[in-house]
Protein backbone atom coordinates (compact mmCIF):
# COMPACT_ATOMS: atom_id res chain seq x y z
CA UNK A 1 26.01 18.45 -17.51
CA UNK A 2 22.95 19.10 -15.32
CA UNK A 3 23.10 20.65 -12.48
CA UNK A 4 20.76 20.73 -9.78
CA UNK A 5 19.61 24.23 -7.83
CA UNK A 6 19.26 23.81 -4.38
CA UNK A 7 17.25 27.34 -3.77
CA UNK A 8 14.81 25.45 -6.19
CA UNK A 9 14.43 22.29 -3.93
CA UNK A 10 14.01 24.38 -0.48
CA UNK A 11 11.62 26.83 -2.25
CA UNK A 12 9.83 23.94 -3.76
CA UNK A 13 9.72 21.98 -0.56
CA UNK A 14 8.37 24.55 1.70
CA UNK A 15 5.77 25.64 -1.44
CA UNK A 16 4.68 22.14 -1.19
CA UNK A 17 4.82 21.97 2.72
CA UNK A 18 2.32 24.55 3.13
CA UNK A 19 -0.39 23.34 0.74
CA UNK A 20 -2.68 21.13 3.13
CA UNK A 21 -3.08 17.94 1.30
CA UNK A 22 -4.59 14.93 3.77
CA UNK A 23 -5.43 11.54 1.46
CA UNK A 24 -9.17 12.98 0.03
CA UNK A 25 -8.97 16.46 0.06
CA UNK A 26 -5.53 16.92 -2.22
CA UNK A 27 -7.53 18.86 -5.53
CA UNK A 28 -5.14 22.31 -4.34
CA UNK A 29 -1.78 20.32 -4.62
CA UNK A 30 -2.67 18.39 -7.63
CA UNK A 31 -3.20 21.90 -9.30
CA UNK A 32 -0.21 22.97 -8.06
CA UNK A 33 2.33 20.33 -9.44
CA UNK A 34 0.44 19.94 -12.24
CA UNK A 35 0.99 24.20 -12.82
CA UNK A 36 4.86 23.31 -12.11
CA UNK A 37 5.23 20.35 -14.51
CA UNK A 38 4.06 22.62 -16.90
CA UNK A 39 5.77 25.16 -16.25
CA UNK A 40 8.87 23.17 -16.33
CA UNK A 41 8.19 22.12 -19.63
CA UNK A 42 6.58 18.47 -19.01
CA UNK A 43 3.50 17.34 -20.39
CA UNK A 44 0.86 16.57 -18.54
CA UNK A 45 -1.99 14.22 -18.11
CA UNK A 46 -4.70 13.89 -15.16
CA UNK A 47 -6.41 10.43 -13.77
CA UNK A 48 -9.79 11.14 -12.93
CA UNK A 49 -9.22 11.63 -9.16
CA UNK A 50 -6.01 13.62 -10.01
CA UNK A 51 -3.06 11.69 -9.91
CA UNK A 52 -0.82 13.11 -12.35
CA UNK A 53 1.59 11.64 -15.28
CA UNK A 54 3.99 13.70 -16.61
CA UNK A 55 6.24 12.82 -19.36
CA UNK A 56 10.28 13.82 -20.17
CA UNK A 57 10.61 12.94 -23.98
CA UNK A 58 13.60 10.90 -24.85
CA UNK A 59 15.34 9.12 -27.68
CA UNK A 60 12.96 6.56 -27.93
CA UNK A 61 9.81 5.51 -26.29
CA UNK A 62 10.02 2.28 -25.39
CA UNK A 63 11.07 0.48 -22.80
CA UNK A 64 10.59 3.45 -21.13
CA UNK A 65 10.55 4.03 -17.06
CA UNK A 66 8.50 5.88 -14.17
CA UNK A 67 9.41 8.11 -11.17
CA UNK A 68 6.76 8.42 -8.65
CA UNK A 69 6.38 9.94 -5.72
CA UNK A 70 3.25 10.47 -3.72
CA UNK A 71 1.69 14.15 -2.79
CA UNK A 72 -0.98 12.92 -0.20
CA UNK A 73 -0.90 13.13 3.73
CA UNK A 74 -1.49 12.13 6.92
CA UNK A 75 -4.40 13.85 8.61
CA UNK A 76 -7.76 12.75 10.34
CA UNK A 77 -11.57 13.29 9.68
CA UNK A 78 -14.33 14.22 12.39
CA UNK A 79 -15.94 10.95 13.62
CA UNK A 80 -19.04 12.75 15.96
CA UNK A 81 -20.02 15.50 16.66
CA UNK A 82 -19.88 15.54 20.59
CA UNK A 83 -21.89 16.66 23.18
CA UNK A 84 -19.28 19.16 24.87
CA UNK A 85 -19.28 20.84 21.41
CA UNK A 86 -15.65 18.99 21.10
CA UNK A 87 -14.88 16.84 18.08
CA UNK A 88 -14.03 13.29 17.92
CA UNK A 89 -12.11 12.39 15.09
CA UNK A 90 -10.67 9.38 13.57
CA UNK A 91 -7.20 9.06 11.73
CA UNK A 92 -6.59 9.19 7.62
CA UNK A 93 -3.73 6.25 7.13
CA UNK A 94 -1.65 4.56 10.08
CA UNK A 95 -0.17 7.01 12.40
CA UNK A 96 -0.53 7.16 16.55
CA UNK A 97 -2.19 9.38 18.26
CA UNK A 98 0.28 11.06 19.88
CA UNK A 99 1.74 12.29 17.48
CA UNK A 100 -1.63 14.14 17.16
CA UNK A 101 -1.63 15.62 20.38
CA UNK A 102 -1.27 19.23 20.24
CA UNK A 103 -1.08 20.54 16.81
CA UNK A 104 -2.60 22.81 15.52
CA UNK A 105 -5.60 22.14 12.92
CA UNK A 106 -7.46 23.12 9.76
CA UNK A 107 -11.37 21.63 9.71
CA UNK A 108 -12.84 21.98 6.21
CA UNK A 109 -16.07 21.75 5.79
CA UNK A 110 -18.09 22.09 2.84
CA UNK A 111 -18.73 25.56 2.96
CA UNK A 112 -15.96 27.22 5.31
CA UNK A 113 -12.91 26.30 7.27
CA UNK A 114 -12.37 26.54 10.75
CA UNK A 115 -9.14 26.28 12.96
CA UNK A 116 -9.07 23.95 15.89
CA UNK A 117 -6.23 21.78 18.32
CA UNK A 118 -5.77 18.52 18.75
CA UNK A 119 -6.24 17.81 22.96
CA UNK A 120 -6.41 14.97 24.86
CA UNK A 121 -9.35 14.13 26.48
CA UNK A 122 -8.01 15.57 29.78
CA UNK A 123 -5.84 18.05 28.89
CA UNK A 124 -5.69 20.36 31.93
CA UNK A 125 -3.34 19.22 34.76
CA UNK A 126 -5.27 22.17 36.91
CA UNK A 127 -8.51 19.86 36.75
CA UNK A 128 -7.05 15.84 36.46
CA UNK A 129 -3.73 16.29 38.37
CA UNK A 130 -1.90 13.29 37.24
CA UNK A 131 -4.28 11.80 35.62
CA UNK A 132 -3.17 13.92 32.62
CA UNK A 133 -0.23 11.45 32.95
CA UNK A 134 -2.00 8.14 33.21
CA UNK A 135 -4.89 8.65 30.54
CA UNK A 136 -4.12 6.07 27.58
CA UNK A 137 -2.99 6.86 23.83
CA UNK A 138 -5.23 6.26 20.99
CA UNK A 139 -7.46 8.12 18.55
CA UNK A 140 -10.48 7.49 21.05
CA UNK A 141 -8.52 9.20 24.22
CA UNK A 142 -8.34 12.82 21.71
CA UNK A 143 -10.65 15.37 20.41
CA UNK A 144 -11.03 18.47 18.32
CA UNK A 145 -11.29 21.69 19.78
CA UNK A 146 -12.29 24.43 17.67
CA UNK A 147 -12.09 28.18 17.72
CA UNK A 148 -15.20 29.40 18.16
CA UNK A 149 -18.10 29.58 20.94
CA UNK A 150 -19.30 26.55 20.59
CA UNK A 151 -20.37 23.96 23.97
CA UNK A 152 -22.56 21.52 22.59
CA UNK A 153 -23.59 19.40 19.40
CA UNK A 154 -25.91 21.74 17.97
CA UNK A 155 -23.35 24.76 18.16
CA UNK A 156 -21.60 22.77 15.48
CA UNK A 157 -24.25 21.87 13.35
CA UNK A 158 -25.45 25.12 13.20
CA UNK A 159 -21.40 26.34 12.07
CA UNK A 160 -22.00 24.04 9.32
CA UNK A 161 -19.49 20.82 10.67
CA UNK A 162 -20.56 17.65 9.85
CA UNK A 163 -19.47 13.79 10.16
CA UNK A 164 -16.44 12.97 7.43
CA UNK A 165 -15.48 16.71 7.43
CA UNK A 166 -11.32 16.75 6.45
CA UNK A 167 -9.07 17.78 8.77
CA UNK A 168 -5.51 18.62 7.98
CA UNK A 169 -2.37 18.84 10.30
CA UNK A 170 -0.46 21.82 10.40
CA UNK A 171 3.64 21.08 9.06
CA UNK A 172 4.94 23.39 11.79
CA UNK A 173 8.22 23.65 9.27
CA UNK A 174 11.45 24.46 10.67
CA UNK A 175 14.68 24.82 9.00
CA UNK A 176 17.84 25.20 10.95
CA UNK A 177 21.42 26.72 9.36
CA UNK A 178 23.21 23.27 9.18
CA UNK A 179 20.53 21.60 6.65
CA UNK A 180 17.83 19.72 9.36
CA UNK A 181 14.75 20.26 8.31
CA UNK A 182 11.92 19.50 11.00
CA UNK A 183 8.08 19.36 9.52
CA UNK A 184 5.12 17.40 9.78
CA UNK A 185 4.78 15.70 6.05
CA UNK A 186 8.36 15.29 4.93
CA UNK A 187 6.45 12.10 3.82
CA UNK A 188 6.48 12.33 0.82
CA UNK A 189 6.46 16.40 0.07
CA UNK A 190 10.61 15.92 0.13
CA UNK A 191 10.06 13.29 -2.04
CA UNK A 192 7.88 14.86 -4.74
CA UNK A 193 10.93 18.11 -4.12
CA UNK A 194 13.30 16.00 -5.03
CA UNK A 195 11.40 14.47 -8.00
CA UNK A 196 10.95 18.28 -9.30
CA UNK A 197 14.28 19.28 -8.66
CA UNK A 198 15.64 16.45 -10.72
CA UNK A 199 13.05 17.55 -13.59
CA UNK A 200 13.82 20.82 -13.52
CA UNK A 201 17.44 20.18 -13.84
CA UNK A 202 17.26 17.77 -16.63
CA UNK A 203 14.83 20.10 -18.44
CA UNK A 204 17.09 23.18 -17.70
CA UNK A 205 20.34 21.99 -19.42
CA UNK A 206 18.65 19.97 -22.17
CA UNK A 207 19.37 16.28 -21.03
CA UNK A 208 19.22 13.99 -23.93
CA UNK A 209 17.50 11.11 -22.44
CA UNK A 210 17.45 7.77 -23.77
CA UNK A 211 14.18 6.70 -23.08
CA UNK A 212 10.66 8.20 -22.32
CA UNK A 213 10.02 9.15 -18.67
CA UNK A 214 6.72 9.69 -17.05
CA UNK A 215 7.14 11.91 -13.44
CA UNK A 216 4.12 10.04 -11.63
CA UNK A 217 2.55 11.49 -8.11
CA UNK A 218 -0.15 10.08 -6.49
CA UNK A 219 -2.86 10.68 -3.90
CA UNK A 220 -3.84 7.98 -1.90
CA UNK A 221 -0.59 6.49 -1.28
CA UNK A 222 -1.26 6.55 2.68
CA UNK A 223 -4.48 4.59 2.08
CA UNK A 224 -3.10 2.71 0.20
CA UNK A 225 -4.03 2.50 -3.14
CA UNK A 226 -0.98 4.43 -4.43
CA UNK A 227 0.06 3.91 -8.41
CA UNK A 228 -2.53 1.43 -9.24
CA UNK A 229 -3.57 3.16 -11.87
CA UNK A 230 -1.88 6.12 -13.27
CA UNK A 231 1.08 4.07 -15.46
CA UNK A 232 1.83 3.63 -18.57
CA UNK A 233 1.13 0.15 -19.98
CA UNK A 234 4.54 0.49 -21.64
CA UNK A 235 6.52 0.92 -18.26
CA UNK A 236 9.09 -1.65 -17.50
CA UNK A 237 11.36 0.19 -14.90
CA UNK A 238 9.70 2.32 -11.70
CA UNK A 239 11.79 3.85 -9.26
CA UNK A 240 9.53 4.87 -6.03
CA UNK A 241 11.04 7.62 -3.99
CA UNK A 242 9.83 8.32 -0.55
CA UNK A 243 11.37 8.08 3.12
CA UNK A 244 13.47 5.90 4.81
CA UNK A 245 12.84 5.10 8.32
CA UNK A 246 15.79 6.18 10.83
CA UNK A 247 15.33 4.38 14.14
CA UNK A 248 17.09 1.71 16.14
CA UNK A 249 17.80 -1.20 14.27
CA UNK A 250 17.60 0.16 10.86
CA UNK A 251 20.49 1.22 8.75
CA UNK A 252 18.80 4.89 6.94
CA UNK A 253 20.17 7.72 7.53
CA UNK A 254 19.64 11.92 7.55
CA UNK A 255 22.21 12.11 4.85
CA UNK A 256 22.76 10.35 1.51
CA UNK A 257 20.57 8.22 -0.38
CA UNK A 258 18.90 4.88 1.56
CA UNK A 259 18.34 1.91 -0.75
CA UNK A 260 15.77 -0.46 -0.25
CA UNK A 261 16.30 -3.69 -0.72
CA UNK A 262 12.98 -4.92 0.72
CA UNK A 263 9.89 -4.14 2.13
CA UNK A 264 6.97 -5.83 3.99
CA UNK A 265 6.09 -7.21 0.63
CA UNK A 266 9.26 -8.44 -0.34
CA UNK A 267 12.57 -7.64 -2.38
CA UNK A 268 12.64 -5.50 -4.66
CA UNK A 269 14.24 -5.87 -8.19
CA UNK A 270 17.71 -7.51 -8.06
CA UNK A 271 18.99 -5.53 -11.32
CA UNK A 272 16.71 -2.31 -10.66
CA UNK A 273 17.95 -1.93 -7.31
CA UNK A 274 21.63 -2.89 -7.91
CA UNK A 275 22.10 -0.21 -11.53
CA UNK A 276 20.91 2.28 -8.64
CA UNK A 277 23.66 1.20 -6.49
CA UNK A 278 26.22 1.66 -9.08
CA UNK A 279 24.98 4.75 -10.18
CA UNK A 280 25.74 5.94 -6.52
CA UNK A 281 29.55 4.48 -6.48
CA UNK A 282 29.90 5.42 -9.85
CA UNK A 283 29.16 9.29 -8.92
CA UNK A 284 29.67 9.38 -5.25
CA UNK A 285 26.65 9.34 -4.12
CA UNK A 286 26.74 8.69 -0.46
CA UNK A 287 23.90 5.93 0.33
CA UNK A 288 23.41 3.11 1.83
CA UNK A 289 21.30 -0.19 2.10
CA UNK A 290 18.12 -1.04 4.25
CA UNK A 291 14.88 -3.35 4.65
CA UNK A 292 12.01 -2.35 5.87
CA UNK A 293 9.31 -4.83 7.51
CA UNK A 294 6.38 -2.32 8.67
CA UNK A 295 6.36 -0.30 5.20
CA UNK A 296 5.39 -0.44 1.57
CA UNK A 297 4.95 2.38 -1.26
CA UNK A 298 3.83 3.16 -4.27
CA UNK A 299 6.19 0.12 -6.00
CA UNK A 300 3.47 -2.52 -4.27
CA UNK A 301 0.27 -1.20 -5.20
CA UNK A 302 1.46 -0.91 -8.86
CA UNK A 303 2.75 -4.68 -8.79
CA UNK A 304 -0.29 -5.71 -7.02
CA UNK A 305 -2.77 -3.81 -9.65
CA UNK A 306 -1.40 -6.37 -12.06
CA UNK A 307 1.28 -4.50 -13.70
CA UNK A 308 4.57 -6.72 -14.66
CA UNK A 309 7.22 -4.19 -14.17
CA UNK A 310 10.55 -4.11 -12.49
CA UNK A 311 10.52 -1.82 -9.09
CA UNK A 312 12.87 -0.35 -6.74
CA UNK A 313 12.50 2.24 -3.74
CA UNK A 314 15.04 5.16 -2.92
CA UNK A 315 14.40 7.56 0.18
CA UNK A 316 15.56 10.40 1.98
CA UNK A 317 15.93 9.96 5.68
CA UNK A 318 13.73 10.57 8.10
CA UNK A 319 13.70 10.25 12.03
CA UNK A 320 10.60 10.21 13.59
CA UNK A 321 8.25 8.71 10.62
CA UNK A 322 4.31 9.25 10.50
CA UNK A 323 5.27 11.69 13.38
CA UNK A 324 6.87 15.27 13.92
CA UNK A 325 9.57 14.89 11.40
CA UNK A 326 13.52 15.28 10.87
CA UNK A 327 15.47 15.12 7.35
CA UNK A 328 18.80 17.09 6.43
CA UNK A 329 19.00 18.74 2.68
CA UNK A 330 21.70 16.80 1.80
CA UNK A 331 19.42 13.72 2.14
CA UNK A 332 16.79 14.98 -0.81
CA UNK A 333 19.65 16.60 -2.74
CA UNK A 334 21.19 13.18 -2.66
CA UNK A 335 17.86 11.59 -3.72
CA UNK A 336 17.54 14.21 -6.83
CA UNK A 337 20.97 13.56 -7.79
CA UNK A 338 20.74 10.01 -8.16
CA UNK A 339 17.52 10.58 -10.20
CA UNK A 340 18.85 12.60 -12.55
CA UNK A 341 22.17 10.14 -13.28
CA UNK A 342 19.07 7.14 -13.60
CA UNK A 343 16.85 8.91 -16.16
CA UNK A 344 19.86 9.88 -17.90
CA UNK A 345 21.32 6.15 -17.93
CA UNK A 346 20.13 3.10 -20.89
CA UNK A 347 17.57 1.31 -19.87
CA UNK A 348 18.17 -2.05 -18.00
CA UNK A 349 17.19 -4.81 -20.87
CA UNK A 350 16.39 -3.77 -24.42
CA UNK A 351 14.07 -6.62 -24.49
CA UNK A 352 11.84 -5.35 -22.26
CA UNK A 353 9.82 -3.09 -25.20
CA UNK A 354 7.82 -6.18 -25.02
CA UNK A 355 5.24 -7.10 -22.15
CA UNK A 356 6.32 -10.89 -23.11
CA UNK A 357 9.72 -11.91 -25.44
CA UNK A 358 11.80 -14.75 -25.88
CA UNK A 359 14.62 -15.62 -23.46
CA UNK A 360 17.63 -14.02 -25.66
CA UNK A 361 18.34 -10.89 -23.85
CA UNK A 362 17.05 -12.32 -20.23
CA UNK A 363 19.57 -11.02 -17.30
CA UNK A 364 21.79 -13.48 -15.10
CA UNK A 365 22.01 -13.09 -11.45
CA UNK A 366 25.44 -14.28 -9.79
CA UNK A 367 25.86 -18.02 -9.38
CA UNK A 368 28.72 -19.18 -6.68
CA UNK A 369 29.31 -22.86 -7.83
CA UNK A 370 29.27 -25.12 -4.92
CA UNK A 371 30.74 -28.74 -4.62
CA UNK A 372 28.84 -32.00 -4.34
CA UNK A 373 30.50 -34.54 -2.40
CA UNK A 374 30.48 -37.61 -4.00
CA UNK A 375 32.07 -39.26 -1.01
């Protein structure tokens, strides 16, 4: 029996939260997991720009099956160097501007750090009355304002700040007594949580898995290059885990497990997806089904890099995505649960041990027989 501890999942979670990690600058996280994996019990392996493999031993090694979750951010990098000794900046991955607005900053440069805020261009009522109101939203209409005396350009290249310098967001975490959790990067730092919960767990009471399992997180998943290329050639099942977008029209929610069925680059594996499913009804998992059509994770970049392997995506909810962030507890705990009932489950197809076989062994999908008329 394995048995998941939650004080492990919220200490994990905010451990991760606070460790700035924008796509290109995410060397102190990777050291981090990697340190935990290890600690766990995992063993681990290193791409060459850090995204991490880890691997649960099982019964046999082939087919065997991924996890992955992603341990990059959202954040932004400074774009000029203005003449107001202000800093304009230009987003790392898709997110809006106002969202932006406000927060509170860390600038990194390559000697020292520096802490700053997000404004918009007019930012004082006192001075542009209403035009604070009327101003337009977009990376171009903010700046950087850092602390320290600084009114022109060549205050900040004398502080050492230069063009492509990383800056990362702060999470502004907030936790409330009835399981919300509120934070800036719940994408995908709940995600990678509930990916180490679910390993520590298994780890802890001994699981007997059936198959290898390699615990993948990545670093450029909001660029977009994702899991290109940190599996293993023998892979034939990868689950992605990351968050499910709660907003009008879509069916995810704050609690459970969401199920994608489909993203912006398609469905996703008929029988992948559907064992998941079953798993949930078979434990009582709470969950339900969605498709996304602005979205895709770390499942597409892997299929796109060439890799012939069958993909599926669970999430945690979130409100607010890309933005100032909402998720509830029971959402991740939901997500780790089903993991751990997945990696302990056969694989899908025995077959699959081979990249190509013969068709003995190759699934069915449901066929409703319809009637010709003859007439």
């Amino acid at each position: 029996m394995t048995t998941l501890d939650s004080d492990y999942l919220r200490d994990m979670l905010l451990r991760l939260l606070e460790i700035p990690s924008p796509s290109g600058y995410t060397d102190g996280i990777v050291r981090f997991v990697t340190d935990e994996l290890e600690r766990i019990g995992a063993h681990v392996e290193l791409t060459r720009r850090g995204a991490i493999r880890a691997t649960l031993k099982g019964r046999q090694p082939s087919p065997d099956r991924a996890v992955v979750s992603h341990i990059d951010t959202l954040g932004a990098l400074v774009k000029e160097l203005k003449g107001n000794g202000r800093l304009r900046i230009a987003p790392i991955g898709h997110w809006s501007a106002r969202f932006a607005e406000g927060a509170r900053v860390t600038l990194f440069t390559d000697e020292t750090t520096y802490r700053g805020t997000i404004l918009p261009l007019k930012a004082s009522g006192h001075t542009f009355n209403k035009e604070v109101d009327s101003q337009p939203v977009g990376w171009e209409y903010v700046e950087l304002r850092i602390d320290a005396d600084v009114s022109r350009a060549s205050d900040l290249s004398r502080l050492g700040i230069n063009i492509g310098d990383i800056i990362a967001f702060d999470t502004s975490v907030e936790i409330s007594p009835d399981g919300y959790i509120n934070s800036r990067h719940l994408d995908d730092k709940a995600g990678a949580a509930a990916v180490l919960t679910a390993a520590q767990g298994l780890v802890t009471s001994k699981a007997d898995l059936p198959v290898d399992c390699h615990l993948l997180f990545t670093i450029s998943e909001e660029v977009g290059s994702g899991a290109s290329a940190v599996l293993h050639g023998d892979v034939a099942e990868m689950v992605s885990v990351d968050n499910g977008t709660v907003a009008p029209g879509q069916a995810s929610r704050e609690f459970g497990v969401t199920i994608a069925m489909a993203d912006s680059t398609g469905p996703f594996d008929y029988h992948l997806t559907r064992h998941l499913i079953d798993i949930c009804r078979r434990e009582a998992i709470v969950h339900q089904r969605d498709v996304f059509r602005y979205y895709r994770s770390d499942s597409a970049t892997a299929v796109e890099a060439g890799n012939d392997i069958r993909t599926a995506l669970v999430t945690f909810g979130i409100d607010a995505s890309h933005g100032y962030e909402r998720t509830n507890i029971d959402s991740i705990e939901s997500v780790a649960r089903l993991l751990v009932h997945y990696l302990k489950s056969a694989p899908l197809f025995s077959r699959e041990k081979k990249a190509l076989a013969p068709i003995e062994g190759f699934p069915y999908q449901p066929v409703v027989p319809t009637e010709v008329d003859q007439g």
